[in-house]
Protein backbone atom coordinates (compact mmCIF):
# COMPACT_ATOMS: atom_id res chain seq x y z
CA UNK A 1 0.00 0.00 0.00
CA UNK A 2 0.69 3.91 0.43
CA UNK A 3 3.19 5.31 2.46
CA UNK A 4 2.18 6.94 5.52
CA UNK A 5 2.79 10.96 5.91
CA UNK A 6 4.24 12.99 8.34
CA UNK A 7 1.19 14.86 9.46
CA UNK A 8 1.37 18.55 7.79
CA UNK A 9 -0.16 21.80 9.44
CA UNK A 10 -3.26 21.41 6.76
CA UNK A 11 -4.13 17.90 7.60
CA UNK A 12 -4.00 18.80 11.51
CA UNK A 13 -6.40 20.89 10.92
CA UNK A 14 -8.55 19.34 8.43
CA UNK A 15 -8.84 16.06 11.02
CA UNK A 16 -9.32 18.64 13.73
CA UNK A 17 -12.50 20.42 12.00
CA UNK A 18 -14.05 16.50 10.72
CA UNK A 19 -16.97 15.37 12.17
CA UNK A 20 -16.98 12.03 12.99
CA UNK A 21 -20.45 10.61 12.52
CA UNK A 22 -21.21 6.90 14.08
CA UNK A 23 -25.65 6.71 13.70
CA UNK A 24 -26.06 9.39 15.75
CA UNK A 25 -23.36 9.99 17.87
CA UNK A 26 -21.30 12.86 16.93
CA UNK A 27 -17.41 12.68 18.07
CA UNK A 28 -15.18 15.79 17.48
CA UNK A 29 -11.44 15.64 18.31
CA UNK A 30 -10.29 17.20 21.92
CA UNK A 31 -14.10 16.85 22.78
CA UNK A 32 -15.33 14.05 24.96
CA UNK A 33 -18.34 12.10 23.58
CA UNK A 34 -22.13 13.50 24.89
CA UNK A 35 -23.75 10.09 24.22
CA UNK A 36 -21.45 6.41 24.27
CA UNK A 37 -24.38 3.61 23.42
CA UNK A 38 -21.74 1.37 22.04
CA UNK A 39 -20.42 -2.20 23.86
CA UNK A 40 -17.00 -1.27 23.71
CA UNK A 41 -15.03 0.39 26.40
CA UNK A 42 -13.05 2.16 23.30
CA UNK A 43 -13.42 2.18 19.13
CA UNK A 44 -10.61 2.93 17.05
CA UNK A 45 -11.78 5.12 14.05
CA UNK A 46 -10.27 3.51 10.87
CA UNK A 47 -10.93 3.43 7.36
CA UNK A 48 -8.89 2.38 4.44
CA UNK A 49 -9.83 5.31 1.56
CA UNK A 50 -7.06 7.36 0.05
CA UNK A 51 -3.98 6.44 1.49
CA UNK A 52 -1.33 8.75 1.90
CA UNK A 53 -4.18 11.32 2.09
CA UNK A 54 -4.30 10.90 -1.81
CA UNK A 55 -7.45 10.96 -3.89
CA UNK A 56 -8.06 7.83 -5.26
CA UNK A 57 -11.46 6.81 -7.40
CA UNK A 58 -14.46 6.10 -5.55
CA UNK A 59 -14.55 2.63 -7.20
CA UNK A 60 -11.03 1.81 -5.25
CA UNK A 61 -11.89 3.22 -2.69
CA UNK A 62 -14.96 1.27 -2.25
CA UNK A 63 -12.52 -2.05 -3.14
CA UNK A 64 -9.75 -0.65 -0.33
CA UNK A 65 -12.76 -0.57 2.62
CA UNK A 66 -14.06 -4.19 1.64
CA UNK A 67 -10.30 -5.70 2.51
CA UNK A 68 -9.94 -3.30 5.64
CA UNK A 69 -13.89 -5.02 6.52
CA UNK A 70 -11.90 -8.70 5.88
CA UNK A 71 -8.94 -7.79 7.97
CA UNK A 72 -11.10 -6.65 11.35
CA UNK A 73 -12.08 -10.31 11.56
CA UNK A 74 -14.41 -10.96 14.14
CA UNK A 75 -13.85 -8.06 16.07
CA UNK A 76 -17.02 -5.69 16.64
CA UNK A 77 -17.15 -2.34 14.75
CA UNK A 78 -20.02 0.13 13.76
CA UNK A 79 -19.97 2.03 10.47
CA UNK A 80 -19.39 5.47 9.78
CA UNK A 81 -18.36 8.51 8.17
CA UNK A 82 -15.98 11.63 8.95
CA UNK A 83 -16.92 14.84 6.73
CA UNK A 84 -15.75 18.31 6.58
CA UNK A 85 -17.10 21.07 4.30
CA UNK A 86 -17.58 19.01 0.50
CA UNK A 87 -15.35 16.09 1.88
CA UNK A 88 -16.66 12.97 3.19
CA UNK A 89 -14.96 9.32 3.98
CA UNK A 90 -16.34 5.81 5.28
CA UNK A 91 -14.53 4.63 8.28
CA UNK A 92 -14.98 1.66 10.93
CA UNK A 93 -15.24 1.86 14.23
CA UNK A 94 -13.61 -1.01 15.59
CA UNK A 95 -13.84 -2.38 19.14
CA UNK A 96 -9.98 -3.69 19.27
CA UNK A 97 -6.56 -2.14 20.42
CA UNK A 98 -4.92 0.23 19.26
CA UNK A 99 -1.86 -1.61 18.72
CA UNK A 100 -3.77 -3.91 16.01
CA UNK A 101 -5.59 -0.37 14.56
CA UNK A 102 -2.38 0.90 14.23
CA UNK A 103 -0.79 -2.31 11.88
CA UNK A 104 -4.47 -2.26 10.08
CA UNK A 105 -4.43 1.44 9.42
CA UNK A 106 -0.17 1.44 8.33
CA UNK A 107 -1.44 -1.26 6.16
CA UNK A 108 -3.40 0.63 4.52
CA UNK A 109 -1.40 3.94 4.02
CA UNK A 110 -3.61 5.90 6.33
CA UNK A 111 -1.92 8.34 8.34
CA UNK A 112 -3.65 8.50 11.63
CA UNK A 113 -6.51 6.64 13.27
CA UNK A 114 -8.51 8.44 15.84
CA UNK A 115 -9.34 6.60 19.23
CA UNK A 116 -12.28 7.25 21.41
CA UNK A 117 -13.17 6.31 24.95
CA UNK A 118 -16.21 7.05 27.22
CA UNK A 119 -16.19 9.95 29.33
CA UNK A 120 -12.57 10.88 27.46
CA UNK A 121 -11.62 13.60 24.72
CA UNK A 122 -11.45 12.14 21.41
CA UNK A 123 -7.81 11.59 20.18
CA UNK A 124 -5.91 11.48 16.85
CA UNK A 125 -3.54 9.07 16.89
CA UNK A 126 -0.61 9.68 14.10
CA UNK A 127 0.98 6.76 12.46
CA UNK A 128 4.31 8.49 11.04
């Protein structure tokens, strides 16, 4: 796959200003989650589109989040989506450690993951 990226000043602020949408739950980062319905005691945000924070077609993309959806095995996840202004990306929200996040989401040439926690702030998590 990709390389990962040293994160630049632009993409600390575009992960900074994403919403990260699970149903309805809302998570911002540096904000702790208002609601936490989920059976997990933390979710790695993780997703497998445009690695290296390049634009890639929607068709690979689609392809790219199928093999990251093979690779979290049996552990539990929810589906969602981070978007900012016209931007938007699928992620997973995985119920595993961030250890195993952090090999999936290198794997895939994505260049953070963000982790979130119950009664926590919301953190991004850089891979390079």
């Amino acid at each position: 796959m990709s390389r990962v990226r040293p994160p630049t000043q632009a993409a600390r602020a575009a992960y900074h200003r994403t919403r990260y949408a699970i149903g309805p739950v809302v998570l911002h980062i540096g904000q702790r989650p208002s609601d936490w319905p989920f059976d997990a005691r933390s979710l790695v945000l993780i997703g497998a589109c445009n690695p290296s924070g390049l634009r890639l077609p929607d068709g690979v993309n689609t392809r790219l989040m199928r093999q990251l959806r093979a690779r979290l095995g049996r552990a539990p996840f929810w589906r969602g989506e981070g978007s900012w202004r016209a931007w938007s990306e699928p992620f997973f929200a995985v119920a595993c450690p961030l250890p195993k996040a952090r090999v999936l989401a290198r794997l895939f040439g994505q260049n953070a993951v963000v982790l979130a926690q119950p009664h926590r702030r919301v953190r991004l998590v850089w891979l390079a």
